[in-house]
Protein backbone atom coordinates (compact mmCIF):
# COMPACT_ATOMS: atom_id res chain seq x y z
CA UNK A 1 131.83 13.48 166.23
CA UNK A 2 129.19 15.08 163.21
CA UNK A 3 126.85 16.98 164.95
CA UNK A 4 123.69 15.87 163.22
CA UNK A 5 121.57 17.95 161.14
CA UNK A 6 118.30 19.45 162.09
CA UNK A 7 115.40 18.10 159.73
CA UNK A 8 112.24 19.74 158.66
CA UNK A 9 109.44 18.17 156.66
CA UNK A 10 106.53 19.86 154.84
CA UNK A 11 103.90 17.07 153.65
CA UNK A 12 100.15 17.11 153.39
CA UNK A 13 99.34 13.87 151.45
CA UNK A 14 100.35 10.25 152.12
CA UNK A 15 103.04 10.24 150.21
CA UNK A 16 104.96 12.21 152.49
CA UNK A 17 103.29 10.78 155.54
CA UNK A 18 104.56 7.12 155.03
CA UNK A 19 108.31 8.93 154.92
CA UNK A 20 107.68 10.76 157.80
CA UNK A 21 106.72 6.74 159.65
CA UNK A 22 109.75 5.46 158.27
CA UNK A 23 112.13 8.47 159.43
CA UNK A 24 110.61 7.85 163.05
CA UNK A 25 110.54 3.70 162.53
CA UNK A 26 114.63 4.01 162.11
CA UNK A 27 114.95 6.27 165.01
CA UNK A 28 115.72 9.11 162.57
CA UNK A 29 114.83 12.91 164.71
CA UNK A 30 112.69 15.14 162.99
CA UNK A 31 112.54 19.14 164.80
CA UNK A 32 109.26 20.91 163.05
CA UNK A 33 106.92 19.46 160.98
CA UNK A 34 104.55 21.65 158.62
CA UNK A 35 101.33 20.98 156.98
CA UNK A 36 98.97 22.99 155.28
CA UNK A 37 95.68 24.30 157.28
CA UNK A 38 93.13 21.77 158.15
CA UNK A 39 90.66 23.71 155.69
CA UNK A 40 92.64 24.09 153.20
CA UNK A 41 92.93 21.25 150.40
CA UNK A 42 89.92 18.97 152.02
CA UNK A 43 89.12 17.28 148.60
CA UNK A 44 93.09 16.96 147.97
CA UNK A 45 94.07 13.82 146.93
CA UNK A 46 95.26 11.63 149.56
CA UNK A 47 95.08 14.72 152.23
CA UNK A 48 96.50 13.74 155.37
CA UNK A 49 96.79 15.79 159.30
CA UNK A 50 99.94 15.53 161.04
CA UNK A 51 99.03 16.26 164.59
CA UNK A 52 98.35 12.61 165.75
CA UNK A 53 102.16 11.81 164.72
CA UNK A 54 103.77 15.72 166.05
CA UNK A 55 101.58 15.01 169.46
CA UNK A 56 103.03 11.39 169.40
CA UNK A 57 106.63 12.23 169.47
CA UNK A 58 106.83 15.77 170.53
CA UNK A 59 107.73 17.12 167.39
CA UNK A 60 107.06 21.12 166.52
CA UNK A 61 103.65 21.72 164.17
CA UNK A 62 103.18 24.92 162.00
CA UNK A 63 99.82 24.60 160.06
CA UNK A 64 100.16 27.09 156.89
CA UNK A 65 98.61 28.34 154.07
CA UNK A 66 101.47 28.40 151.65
CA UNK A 67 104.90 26.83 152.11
CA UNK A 68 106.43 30.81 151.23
CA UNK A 69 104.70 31.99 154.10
CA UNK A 70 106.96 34.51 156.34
CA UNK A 71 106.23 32.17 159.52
CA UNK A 72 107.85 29.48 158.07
CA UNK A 73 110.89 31.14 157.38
CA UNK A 74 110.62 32.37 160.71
CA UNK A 75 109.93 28.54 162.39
CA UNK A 76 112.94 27.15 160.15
CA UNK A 77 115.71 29.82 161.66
CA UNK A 78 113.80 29.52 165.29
CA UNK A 79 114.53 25.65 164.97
CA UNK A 80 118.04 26.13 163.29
CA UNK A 81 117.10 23.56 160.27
CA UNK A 82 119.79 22.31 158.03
CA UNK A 83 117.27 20.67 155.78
CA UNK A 84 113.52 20.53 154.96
CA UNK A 85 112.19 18.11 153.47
CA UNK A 86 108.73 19.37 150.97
CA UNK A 87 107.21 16.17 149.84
CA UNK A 88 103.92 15.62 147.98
CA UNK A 89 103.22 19.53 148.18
CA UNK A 90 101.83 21.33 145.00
CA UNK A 91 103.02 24.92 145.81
CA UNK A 92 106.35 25.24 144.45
CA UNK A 93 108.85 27.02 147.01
CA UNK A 94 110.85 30.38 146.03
CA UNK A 95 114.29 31.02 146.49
CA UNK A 96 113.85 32.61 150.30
CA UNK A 97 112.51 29.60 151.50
CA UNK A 98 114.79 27.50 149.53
CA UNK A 99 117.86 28.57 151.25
CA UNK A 100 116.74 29.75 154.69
CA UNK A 101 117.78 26.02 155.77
CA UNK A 102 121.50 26.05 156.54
CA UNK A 103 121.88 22.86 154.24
CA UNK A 104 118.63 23.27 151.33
CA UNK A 105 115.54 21.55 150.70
CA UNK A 106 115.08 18.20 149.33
CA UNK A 107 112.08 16.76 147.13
CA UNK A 108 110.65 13.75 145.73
CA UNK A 109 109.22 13.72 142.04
CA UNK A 110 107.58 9.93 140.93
CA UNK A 111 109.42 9.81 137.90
CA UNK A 112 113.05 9.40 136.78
CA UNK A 113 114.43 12.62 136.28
CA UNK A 114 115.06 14.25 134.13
CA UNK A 115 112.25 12.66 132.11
CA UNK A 116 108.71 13.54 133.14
CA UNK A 117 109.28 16.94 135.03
CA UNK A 118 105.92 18.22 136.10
CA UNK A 119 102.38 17.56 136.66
CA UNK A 120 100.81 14.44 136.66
CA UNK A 121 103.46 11.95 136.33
CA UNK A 122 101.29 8.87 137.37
CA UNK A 123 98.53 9.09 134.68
CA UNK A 124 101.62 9.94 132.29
CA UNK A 125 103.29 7.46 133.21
CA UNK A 126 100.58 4.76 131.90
CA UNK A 127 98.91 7.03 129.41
CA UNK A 128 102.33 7.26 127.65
CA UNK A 129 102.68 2.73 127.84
CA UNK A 130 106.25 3.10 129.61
CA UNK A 131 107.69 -0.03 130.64
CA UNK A 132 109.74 2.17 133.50
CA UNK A 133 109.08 4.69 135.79
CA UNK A 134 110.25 5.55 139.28
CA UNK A 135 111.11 8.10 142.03
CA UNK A 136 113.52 10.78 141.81
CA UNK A 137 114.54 12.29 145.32
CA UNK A 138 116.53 15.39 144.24
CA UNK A 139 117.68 18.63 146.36
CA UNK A 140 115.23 21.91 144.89
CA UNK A 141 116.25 24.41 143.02
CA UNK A 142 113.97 27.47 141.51
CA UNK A 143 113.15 25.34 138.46
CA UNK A 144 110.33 22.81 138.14
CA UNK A 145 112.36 19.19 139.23
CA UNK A 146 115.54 20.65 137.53
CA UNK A 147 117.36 20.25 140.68
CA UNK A 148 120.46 18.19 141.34
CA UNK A 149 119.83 14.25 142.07
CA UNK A 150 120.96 12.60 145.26
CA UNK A 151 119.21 9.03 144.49
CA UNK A 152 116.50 7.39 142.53
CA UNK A 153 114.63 3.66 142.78
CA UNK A 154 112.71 2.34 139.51
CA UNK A 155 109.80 0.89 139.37
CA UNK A 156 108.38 -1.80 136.37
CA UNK A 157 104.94 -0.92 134.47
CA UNK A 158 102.75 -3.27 132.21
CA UNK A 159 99.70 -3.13 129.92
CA UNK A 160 97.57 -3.76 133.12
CA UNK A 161 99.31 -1.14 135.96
CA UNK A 162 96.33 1.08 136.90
CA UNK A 163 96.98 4.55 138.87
CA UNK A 164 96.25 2.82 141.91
CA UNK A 165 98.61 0.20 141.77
CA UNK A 166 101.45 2.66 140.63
CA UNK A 167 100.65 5.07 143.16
CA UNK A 168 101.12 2.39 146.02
CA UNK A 169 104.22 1.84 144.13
CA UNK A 170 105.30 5.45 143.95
CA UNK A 171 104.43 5.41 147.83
CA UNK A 172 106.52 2.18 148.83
CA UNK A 173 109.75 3.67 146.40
CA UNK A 174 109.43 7.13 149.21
CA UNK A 175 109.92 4.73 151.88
CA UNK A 176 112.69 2.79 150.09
CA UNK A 177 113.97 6.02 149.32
CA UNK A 178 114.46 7.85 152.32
CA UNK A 179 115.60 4.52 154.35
CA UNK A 180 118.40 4.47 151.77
CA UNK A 181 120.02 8.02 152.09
CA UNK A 182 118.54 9.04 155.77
CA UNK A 183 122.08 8.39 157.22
CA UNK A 184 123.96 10.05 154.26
CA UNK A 185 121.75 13.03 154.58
CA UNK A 186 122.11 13.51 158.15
CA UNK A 187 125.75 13.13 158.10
CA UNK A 188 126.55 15.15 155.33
CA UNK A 189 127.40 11.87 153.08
CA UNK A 190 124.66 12.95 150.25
CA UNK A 191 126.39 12.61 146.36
CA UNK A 192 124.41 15.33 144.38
CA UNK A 193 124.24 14.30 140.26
CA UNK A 194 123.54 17.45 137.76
CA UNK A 195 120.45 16.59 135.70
CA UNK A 196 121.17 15.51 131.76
CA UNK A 197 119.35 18.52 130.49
CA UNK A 198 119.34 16.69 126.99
CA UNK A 199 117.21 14.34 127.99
CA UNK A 200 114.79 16.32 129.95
CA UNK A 201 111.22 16.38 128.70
CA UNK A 202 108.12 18.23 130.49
CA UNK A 203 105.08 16.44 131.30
CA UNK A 204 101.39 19.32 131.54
CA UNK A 205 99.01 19.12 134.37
CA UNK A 206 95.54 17.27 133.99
CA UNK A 207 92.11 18.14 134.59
CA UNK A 208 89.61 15.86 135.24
CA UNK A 209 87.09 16.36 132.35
CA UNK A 210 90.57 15.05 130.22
CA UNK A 211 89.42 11.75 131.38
CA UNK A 212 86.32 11.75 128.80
CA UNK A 213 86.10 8.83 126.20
CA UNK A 214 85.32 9.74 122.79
CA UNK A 215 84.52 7.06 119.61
CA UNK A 216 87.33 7.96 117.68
CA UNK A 217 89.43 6.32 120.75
CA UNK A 218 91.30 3.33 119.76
CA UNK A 219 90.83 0.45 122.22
CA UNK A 220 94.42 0.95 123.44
CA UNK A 221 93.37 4.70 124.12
CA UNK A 222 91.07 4.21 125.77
CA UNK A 223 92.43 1.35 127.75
CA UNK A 224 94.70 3.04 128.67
CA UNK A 225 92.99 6.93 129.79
CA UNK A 226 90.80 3.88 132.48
CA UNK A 227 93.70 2.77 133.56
CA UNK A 228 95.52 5.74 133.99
CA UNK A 229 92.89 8.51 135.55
CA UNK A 230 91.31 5.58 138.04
CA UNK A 231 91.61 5.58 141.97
CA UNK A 232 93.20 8.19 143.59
CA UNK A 233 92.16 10.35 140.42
CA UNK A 234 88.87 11.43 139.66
CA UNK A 235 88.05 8.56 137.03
CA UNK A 236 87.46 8.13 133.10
CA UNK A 237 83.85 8.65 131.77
CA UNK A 238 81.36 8.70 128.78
CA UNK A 239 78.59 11.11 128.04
CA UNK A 240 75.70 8.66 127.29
CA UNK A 241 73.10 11.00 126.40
CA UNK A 242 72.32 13.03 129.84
CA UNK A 243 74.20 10.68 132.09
CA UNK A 244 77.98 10.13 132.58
CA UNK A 245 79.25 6.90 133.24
CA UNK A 246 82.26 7.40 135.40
CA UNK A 247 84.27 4.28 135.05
CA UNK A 248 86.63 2.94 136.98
CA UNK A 249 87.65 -0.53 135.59
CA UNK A 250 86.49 -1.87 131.87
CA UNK A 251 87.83 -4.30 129.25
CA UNK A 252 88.13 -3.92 125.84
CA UNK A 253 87.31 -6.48 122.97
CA UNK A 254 87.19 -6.07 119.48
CA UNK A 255 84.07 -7.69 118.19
CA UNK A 256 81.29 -6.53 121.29
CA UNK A 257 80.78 -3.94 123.85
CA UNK A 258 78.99 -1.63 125.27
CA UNK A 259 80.83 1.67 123.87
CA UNK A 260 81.99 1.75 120.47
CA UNK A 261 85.82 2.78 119.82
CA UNK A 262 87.49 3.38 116.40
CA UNK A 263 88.78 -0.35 116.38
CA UNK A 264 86.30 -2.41 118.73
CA UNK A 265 84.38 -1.94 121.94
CA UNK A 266 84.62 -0.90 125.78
CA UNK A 267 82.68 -2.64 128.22
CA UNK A 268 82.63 -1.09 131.69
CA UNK A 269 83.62 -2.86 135.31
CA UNK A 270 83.53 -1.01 137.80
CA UNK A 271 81.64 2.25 137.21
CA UNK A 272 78.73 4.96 138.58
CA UNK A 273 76.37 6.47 136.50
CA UNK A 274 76.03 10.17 137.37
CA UNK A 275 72.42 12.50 136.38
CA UNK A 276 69.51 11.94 133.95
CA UNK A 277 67.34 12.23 136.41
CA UNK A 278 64.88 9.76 137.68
């Protein structure tokens, strides 16, 4: 009989939460689970606590600062892991921590590889109008999502899919992910794929005053920038004077509006209007 492997999992967002549920839902065994500390990463995006599930079914807990912390190379030998999962984590690991578990570490990256390696790959995805995107689970390497593919799921866009929508998306293709190559994993069934490096391209971080509207905008632009920095992200805006008008929903039209664009008008939804006073 395959003696099964020992799984880790490093996750502090949802994303990695909702595999970590579906693991335990299909009577899958996690041995150590590690998060980051509790004050570290409050305002994160979709920041999540693990000790409600660890208490719940007796599983190990190592809160951390950084995933190439000594401790956790310690906790992965004490625990004899064969792989560790690092999902939805921003720190990228180095090559101790990468092969400390007997077997390596395995990753998720919302897009399909080798297209759209690093930052930002939701907002990219719309801000770029791709009809396709998806989720790459992949086993890491030292490179940025250069590492060899074990599955991926796609998922359909339109000229309407906000952030929010994809990310719930990006969030249900995890689950559909790991449910689909939990058993392979485990017993040692994975097929790893080299990446095309012909067709890889490189996607740069965002910051959050890259969600500003400006009048040379087209109506597509801008359209689009709504669309793409809304819920979880911090939101498009306009500089009206000394307010901004964060906006999180708007329409476009080409004869009337409220803020004039190189081709027509945008007419905020859904928004909050930040200083000036009063």
């Amino acid at each position: 009989m395959v003696k099964k492997r020992r799984i880790a999992f490093a996750t502090c967002v949802q994303l990695g939460l909702s595999c970590i549920e579906e693991i335990l839902r299909m009577n899958g065994e996690l041995d150590l689970l590690i998060t980051l500390k509790d004050e570290k990463a409050k305002s994160k995006s979709g920041r999540i606590y693990l000790d409600e599930i660890a208490k719940k079914y007796n599983i190990p807990l190592i809160k951390i600062n950084n995933i190439n912390d000594p401790e956790v190379i310690v906790a992965l030998k004490k625990e004899e892991i064969d792989w560790l999962f690092i999902i939805g984590w921003s720190q990228i690991a180095r090559k101790e921590i990468l092969n400390t578990p007997r077997k390596g570490c395995i990753g998720m990256h919302p897009t399909l590889l080798p297209v759209g390696r690093g930052r930002a790959a939701i907002p990219w995805a719309i801000l770029k109008g791709l009809h396709q995107t998806g989720v790459t689970m992949f086993k890491l390497d030292e490179g940025v999502d250069t590492g060899d593919i074990i599955g991926q799921g796609k998922i359909e866009l339109d000229d309407k899919t906000t952030a929010t929508q994809l990310y719930r998306k990006v969030n249900e293709m995890h689950i559909v992910l790991i449910s689909r190559y939990w058993d392979d994993i485990v017993n040692d069934r994975i097929t790893l794929t080299k990446q095309d490096e012909a067709k890889a391209t490189e996607w740069p971080g965002r910051r959050p005053e890259d969600g500003e509207i400006f009048h040379s905008m087209t109506m597509d632009e801008a359209d689009k920038l709504v669309r793409a920095v809304t819920h979880p992200y911090p939101g498009a805006y306009y500089k009206a004077g000394d307010k901004i008008i964060r906006i999180w929903s708007a329409r476009t039209d080409p004869v009337k509006g409220e803020i004039k664009l190189m081709d027509g008008y945008l007419t905020p939804i859904h928004y909050e209007i930040e200083g000036g006073g009063g």
